[in-house]
C-alpha atoms as a PDB file:
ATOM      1  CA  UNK A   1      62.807 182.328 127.996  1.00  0.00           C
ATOM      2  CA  UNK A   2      60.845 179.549 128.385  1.00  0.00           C
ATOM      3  CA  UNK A   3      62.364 176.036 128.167  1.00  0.00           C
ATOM      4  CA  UNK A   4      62.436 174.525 124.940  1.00  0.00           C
ATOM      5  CA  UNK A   5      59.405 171.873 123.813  1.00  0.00           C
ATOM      6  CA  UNK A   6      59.676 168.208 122.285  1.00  0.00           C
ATOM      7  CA  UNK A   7      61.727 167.596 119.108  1.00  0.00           C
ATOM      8  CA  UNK A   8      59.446 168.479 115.983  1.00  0.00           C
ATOM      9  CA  UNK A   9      57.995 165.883 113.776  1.00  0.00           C
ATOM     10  CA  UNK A  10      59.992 165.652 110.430  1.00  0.00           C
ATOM     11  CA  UNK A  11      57.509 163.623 108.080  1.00  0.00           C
ATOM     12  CA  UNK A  12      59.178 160.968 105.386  1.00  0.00           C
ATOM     13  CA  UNK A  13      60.654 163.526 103.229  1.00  0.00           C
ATOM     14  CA  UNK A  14      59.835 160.332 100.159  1.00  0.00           C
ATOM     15  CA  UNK A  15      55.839 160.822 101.014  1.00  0.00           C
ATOM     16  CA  UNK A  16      55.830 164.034 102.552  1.00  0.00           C
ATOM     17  CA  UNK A  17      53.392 166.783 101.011  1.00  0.00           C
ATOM     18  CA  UNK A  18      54.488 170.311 100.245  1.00  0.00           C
ATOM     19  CA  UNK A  19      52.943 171.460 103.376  1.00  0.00           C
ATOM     20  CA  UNK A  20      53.417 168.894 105.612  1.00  0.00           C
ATOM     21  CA  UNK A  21      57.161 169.719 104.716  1.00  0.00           C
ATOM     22  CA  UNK A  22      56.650 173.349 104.567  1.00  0.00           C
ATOM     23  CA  UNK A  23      54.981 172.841 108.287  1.00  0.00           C
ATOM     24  CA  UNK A  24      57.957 170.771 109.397  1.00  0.00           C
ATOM     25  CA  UNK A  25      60.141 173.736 108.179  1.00  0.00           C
ATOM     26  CA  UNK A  26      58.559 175.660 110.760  1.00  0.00           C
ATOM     27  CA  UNK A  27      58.179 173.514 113.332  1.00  0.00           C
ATOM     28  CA  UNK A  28      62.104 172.927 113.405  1.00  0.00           C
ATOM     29  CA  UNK A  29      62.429 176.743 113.029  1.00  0.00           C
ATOM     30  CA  UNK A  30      60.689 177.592 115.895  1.00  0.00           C
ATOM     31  CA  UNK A  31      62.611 174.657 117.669  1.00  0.00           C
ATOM     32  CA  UNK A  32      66.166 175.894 116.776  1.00  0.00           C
ATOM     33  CA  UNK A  33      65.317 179.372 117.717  1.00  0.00           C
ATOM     34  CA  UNK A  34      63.245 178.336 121.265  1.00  0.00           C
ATOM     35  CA  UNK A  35      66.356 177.010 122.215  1.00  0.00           C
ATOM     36  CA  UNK A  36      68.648 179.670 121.005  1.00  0.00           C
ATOM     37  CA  UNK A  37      66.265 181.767 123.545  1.00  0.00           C
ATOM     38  CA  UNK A  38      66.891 179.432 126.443  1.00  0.00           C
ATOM     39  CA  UNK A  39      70.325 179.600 125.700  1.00  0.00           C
ATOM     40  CA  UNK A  40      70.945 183.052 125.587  1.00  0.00           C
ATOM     41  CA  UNK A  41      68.380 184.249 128.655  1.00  0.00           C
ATOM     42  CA  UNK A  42      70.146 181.017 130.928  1.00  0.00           C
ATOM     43  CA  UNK A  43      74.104 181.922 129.597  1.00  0.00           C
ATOM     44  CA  UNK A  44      75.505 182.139 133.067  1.00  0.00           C
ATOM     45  CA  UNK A  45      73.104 179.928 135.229  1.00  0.00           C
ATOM     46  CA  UNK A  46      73.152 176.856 133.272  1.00  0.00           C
ATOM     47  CA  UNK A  47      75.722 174.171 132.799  1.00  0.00           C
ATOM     48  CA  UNK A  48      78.337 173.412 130.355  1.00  0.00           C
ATOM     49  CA  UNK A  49      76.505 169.864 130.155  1.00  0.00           C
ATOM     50  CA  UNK A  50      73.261 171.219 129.704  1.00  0.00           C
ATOM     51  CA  UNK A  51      73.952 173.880 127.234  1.00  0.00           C
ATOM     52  CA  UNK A  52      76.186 171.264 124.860  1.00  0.00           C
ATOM     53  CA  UNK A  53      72.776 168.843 125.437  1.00  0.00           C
ATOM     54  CA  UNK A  54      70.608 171.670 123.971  1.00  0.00           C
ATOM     55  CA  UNK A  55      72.687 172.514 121.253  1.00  0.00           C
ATOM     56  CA  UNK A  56      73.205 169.002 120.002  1.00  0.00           C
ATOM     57  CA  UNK A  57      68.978 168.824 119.944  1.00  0.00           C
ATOM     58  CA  UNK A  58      68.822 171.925 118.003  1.00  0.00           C
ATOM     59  CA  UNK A  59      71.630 170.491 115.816  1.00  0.00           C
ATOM     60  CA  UNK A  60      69.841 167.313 115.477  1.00  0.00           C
ATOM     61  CA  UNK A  61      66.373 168.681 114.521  1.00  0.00           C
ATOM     62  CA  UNK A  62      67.593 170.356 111.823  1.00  0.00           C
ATOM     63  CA  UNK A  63      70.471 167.909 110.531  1.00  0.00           C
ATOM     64  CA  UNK A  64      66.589 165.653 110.928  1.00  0.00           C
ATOM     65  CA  UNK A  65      64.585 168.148 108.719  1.00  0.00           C
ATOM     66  CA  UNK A  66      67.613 168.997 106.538  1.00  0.00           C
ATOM     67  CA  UNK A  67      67.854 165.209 105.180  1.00  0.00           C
ATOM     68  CA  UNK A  68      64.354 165.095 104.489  1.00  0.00           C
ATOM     69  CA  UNK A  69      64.189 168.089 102.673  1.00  0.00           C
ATOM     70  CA  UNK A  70      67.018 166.460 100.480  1.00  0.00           C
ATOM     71  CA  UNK A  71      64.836 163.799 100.046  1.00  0.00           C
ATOM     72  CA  UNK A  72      61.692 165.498  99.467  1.00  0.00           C
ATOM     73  CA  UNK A  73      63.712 167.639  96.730  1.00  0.00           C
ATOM     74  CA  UNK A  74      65.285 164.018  94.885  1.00  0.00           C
ATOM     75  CA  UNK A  75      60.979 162.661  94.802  1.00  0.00           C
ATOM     76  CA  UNK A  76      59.685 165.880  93.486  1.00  0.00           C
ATOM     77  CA  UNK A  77      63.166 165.931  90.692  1.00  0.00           C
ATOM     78  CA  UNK A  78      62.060 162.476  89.685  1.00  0.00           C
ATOM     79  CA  UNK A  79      58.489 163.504  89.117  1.00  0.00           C
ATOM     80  CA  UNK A  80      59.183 166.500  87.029  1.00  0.00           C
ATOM     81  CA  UNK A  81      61.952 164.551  84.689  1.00  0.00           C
ATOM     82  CA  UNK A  82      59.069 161.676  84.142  1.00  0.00           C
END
């Protein structure tokens, strides 16, 4: 597997569009999972350091999307109850 790209862009979940979030969603997919790849094709050749540094930035970018989302989800409840 081939290492794992830059962190994904996770737009202001407050301004965010539906598909600038629904893009983001993907992005971070695709990040989680690229690195899940690494991970699992490098199990026995790469270090315990390493490994823990991947899985915190795979842990990160979605903790990163997740709160937006949260966000994006509290704008679009206050629209619809106006």
């Amino acid at each position: 597997a081939a290492k794992p790209g830059k962190l994904p862009v996770v737009p202001n979940g407050e301004v965010a569009s539906e598909e600038a979030m629904y893009s983001a969603q993907n992005q971070t997919k695709e990040y989680v999972a690229s690195i899940e790849s690494y991970l699992d094709c490098r199990s026995r050749s790469i270090n315990t350091f390493k490994r823990d540094m991947l899985a915190s930035k795979a842990f990160r970018a979605a903790n990163t999307y997740n709160a937006e989302l949260r966000a994006y989800r509290a704008k679009q409840n206050l629209i619809a109850s106006s």
